[in-house]
N, C-alpha and C. Protein backbone atom coordinates (compact mmCIF):
# COMPACT_ATOMS: atom_id res chain seq x y z
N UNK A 1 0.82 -1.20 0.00
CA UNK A 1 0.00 0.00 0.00
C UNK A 1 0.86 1.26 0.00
N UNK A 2 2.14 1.10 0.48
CA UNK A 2 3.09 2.49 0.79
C UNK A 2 3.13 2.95 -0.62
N UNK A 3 3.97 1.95 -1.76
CA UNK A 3 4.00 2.63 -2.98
C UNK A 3 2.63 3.07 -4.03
N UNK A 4 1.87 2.56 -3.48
CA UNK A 4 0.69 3.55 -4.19
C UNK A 4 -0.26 4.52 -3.74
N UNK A 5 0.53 5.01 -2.38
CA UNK A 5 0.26 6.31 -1.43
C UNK A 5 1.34 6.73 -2.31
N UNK A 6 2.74 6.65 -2.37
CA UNK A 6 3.54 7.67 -3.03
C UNK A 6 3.25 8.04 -4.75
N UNK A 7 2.23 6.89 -5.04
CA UNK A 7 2.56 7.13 -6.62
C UNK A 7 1.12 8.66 -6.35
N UNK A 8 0.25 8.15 -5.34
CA UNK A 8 -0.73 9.57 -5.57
C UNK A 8 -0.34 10.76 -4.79
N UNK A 9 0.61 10.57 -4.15
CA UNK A 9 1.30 11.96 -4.02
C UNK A 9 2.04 12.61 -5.10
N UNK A 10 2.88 11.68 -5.42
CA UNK A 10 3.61 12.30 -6.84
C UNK A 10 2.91 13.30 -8.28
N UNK A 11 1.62 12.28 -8.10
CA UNK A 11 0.78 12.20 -9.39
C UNK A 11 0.11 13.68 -8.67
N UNK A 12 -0.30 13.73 -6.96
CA UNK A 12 -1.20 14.85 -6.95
C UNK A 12 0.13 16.67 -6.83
N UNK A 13 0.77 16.10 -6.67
CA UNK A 13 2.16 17.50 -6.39
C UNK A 13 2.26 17.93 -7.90
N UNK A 14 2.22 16.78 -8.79
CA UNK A 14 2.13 17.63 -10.37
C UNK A 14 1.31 18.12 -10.80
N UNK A 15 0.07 17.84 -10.50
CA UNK A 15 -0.91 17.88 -10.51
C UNK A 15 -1.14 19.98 -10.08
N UNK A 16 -0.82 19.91 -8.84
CA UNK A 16 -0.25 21.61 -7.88
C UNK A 16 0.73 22.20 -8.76
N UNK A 17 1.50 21.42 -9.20
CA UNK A 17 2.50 22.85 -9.61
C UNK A 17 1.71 22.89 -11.29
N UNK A 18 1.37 22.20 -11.48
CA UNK A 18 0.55 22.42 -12.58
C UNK A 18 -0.17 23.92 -12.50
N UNK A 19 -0.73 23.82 -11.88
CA UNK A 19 -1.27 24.63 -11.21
C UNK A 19 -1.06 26.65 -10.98
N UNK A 20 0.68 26.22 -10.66
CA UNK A 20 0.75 27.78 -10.49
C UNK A 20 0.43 28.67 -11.63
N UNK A 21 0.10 29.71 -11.22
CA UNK A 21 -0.32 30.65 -12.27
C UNK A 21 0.87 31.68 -12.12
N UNK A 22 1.69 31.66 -11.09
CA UNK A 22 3.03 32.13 -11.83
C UNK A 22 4.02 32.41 -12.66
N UNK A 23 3.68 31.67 -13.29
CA UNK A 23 4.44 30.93 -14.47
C UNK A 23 4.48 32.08 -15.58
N UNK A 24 6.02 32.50 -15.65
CA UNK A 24 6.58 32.96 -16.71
C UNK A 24 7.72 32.67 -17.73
N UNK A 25 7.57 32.91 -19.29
CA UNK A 25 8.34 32.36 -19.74
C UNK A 25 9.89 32.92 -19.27
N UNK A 26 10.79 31.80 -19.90
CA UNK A 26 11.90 31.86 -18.95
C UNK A 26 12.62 31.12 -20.44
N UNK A 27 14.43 31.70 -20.21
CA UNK A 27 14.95 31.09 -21.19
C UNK A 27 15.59 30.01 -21.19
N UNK A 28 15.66 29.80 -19.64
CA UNK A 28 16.18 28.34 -18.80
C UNK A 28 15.10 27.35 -19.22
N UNK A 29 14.12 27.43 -19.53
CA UNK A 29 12.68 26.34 -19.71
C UNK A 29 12.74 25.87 -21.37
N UNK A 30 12.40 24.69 -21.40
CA UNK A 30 12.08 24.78 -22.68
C UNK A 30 10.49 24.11 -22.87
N UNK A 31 9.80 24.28 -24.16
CA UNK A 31 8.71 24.33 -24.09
C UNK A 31 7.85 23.44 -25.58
N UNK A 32 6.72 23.03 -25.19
CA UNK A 32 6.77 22.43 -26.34
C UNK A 32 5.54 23.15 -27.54
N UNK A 33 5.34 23.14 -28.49
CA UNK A 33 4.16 23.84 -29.34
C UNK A 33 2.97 23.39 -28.55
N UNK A 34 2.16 24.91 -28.72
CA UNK A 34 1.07 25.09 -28.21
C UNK A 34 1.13 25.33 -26.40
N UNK A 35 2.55 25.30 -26.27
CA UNK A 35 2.20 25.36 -24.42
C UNK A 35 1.31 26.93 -24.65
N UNK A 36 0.67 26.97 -23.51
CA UNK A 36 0.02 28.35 -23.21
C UNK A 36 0.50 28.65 -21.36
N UNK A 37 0.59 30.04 -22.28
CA UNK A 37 0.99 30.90 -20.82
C UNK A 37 0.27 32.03 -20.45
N UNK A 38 -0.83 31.96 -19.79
CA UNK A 38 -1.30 33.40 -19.70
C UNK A 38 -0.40 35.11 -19.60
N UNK A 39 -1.16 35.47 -20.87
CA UNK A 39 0.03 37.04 -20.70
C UNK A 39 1.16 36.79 -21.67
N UNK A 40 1.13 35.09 -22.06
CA UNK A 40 2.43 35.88 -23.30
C UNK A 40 1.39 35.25 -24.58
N UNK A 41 0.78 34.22 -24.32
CA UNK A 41 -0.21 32.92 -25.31
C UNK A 41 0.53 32.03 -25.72
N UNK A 42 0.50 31.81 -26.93
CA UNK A 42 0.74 30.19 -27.48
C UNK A 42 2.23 29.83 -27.63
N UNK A 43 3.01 29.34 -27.64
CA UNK A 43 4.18 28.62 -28.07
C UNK A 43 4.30 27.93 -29.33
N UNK A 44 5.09 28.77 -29.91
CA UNK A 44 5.69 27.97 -31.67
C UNK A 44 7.01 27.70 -31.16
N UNK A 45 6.83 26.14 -31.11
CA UNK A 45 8.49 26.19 -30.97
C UNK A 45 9.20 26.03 -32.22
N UNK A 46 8.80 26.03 -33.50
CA UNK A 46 10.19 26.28 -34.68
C UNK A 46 10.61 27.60 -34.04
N UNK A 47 9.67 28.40 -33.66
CA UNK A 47 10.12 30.12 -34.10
C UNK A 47 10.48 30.85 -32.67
N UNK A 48 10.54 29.92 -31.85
CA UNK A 48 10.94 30.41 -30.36
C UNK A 48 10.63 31.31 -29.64
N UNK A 49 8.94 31.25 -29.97
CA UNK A 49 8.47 32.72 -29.79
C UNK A 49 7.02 32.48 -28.44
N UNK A 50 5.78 33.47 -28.36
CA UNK A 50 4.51 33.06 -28.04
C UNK A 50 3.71 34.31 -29.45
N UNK A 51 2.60 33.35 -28.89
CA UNK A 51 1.74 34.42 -30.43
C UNK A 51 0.06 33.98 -29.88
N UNK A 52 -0.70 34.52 -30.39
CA UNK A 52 -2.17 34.93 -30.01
C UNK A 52 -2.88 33.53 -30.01
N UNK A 53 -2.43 32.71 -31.18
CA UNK A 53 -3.30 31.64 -31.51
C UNK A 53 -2.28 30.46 -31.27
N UNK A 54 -3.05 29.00 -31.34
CA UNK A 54 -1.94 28.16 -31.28
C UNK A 54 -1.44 27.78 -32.53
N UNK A 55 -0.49 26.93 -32.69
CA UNK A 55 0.17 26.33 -33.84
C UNK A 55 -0.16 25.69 -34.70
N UNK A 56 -0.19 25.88 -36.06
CA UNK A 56 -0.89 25.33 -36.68
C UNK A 56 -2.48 25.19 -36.62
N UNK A 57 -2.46 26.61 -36.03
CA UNK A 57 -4.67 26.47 -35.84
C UNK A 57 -4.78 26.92 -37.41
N UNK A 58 -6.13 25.92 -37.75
CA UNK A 58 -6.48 26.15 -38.93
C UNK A 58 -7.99 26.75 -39.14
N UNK A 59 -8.14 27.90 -39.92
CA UNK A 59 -9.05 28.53 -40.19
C UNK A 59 -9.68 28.23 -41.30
N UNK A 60 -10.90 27.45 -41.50
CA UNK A 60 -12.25 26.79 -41.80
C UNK A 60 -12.16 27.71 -43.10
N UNK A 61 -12.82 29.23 -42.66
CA UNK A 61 -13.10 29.50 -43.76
C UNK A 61 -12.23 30.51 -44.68
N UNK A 62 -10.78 30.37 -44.77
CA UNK A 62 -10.04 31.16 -45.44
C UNK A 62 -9.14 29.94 -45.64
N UNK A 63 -9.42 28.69 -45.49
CA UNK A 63 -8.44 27.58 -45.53
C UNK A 63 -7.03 27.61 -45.29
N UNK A 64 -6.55 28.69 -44.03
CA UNK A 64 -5.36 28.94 -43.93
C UNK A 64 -4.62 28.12 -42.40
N UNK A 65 -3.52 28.20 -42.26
CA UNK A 65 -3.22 27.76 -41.57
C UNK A 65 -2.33 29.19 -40.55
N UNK A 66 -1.93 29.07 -39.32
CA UNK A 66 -1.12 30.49 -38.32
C UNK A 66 -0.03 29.82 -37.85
N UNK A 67 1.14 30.45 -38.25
CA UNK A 67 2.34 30.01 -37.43
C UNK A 67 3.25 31.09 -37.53
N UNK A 68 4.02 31.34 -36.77
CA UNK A 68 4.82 32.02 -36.29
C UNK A 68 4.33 33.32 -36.42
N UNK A 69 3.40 33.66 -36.09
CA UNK A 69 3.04 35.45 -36.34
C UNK A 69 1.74 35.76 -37.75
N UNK A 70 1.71 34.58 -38.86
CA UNK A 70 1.18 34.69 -39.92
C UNK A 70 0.44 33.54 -40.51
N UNK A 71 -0.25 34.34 -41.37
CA UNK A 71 -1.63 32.97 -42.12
C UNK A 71 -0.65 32.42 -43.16
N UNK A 72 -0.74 30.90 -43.49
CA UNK A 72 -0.01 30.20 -44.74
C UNK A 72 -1.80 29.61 -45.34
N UNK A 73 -0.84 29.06 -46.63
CA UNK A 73 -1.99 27.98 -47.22
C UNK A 73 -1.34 26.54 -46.85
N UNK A 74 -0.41 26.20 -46.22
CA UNK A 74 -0.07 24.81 -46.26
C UNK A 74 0.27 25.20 -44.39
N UNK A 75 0.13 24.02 -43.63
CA UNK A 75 0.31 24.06 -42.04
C UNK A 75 2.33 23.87 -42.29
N UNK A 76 3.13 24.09 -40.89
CA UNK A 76 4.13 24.15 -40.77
C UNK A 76 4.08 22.91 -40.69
N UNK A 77 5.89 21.87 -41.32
CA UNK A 77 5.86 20.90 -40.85
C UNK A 77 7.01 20.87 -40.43
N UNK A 78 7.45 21.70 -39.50
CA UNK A 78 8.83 21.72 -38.93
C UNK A 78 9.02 20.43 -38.27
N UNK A 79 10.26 19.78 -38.09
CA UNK A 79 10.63 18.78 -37.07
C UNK A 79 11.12 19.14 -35.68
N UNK A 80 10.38 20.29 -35.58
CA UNK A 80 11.05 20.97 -34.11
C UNK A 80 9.97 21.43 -33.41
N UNK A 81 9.60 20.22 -32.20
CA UNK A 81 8.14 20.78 -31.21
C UNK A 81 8.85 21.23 -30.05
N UNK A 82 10.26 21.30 -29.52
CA UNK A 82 10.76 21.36 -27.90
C UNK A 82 11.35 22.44 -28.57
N UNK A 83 11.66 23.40 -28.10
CA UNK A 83 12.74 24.61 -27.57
C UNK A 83 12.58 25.51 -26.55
N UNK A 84 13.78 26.31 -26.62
CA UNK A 84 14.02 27.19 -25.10
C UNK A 84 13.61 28.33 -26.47
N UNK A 85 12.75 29.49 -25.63
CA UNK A 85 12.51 30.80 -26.21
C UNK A 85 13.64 31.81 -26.56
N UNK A 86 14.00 32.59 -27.43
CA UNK A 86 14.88 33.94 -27.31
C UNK A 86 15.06 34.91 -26.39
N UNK A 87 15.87 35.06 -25.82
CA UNK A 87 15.98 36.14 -24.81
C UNK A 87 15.34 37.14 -25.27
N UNK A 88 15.05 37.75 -26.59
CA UNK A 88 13.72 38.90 -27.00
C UNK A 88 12.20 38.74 -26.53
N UNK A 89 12.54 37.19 -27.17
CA UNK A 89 10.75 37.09 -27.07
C UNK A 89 10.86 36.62 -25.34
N UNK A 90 11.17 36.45 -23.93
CA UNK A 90 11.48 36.50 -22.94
C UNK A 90 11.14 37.91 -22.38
N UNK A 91 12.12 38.73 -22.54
CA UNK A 91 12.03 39.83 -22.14
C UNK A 91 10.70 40.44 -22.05
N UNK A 92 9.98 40.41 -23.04
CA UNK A 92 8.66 41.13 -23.78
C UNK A 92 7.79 41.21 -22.26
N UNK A 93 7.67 39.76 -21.80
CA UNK A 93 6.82 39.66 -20.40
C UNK A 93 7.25 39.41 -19.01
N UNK A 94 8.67 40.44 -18.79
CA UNK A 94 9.17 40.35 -18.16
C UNK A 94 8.42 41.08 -17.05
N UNK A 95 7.89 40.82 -15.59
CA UNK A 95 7.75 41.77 -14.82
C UNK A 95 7.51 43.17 -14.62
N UNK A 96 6.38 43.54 -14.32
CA UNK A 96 6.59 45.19 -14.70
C UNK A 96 6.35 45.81 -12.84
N UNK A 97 7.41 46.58 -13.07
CA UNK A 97 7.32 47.09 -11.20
C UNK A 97 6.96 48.25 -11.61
N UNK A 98 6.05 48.33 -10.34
CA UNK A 98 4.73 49.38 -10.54
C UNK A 98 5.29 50.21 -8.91
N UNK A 99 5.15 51.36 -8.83
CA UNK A 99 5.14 52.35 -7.50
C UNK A 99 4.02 51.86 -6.32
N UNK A 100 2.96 51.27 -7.26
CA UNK A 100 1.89 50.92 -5.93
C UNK A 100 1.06 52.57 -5.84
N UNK A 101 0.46 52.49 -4.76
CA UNK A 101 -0.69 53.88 -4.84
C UNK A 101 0.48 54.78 -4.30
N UNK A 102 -0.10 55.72 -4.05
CA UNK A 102 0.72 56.98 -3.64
C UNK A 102 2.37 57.27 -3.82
N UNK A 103 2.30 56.34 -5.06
CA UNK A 103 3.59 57.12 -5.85
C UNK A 103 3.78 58.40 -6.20
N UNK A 104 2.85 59.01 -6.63
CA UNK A 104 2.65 60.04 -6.70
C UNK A 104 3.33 61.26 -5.67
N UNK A 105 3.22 60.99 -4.76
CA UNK A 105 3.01 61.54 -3.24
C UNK A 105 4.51 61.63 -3.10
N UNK A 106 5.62 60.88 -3.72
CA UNK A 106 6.81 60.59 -3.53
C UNK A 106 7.40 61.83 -4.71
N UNK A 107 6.97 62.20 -5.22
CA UNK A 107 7.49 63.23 -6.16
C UNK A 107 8.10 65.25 -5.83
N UNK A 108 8.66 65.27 -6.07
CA UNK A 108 9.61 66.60 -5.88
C UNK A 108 9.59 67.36 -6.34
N UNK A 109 8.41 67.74 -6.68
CA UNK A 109 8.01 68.83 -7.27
C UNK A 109 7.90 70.01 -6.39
N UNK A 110 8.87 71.27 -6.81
CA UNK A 110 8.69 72.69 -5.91
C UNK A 110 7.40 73.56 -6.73
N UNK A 111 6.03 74.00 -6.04
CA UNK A 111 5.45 75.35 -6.43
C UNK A 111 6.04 76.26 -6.12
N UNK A 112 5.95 77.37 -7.14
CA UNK A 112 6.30 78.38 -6.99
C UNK A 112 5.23 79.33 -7.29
């Protein structure tokens, strides 16, 4: 019984970090097409990027296919679903530090 208490701990801890909504892209990570990240979106991994839609979504009625930023008539058939992102496309959703309220209030302004 011990090892199948540990296999549902294991199974439920991935399960949690699954979970965080922390999660930003990072150039240490690598990732596979279509991961989604809230705040950056989809993952193309030929193009090492995120973009609005996922990979290879295909649109019905313009018979096109979206990858890397743009509509094709034929879907991508790259041999590349795993990569680490560009330190550009990284940066883009990097953290933004904010003053908080009464920043304002901190300012040095003399009337005269």
């Amino acid at each position: 019984m011990k090892r199948s208490r540990r296999v549902k701990l294991v199974l439920v801890g991935g399960l949690l970090a699954g979970c965080d909504g922390s999660s930003r892209p990072s150039t240490h990570n690598v990732y596979t097409n279509n991961h989604y990240i809230a705040g950056a979106g989809y993952y193309h991994a030929p193009f090492r990027d995120w973009y609005p839609r996922p990979y290879n979504d295909f649109d019905p009625r313009t018979q096109q296919y979206y990858y890397g930023g743009q509509w094709w008539p034929e879907p991508n058939q790259s041999i590349t679903n795993v990569s680490a992102p560009t330190a550009a496309a990284v940066q883009r959703f990097a953290p933004v530090r904010r003053g908080g309220f009464g920043s304002s209030a901190r300012s040095h302004s003399v009337w005269s």
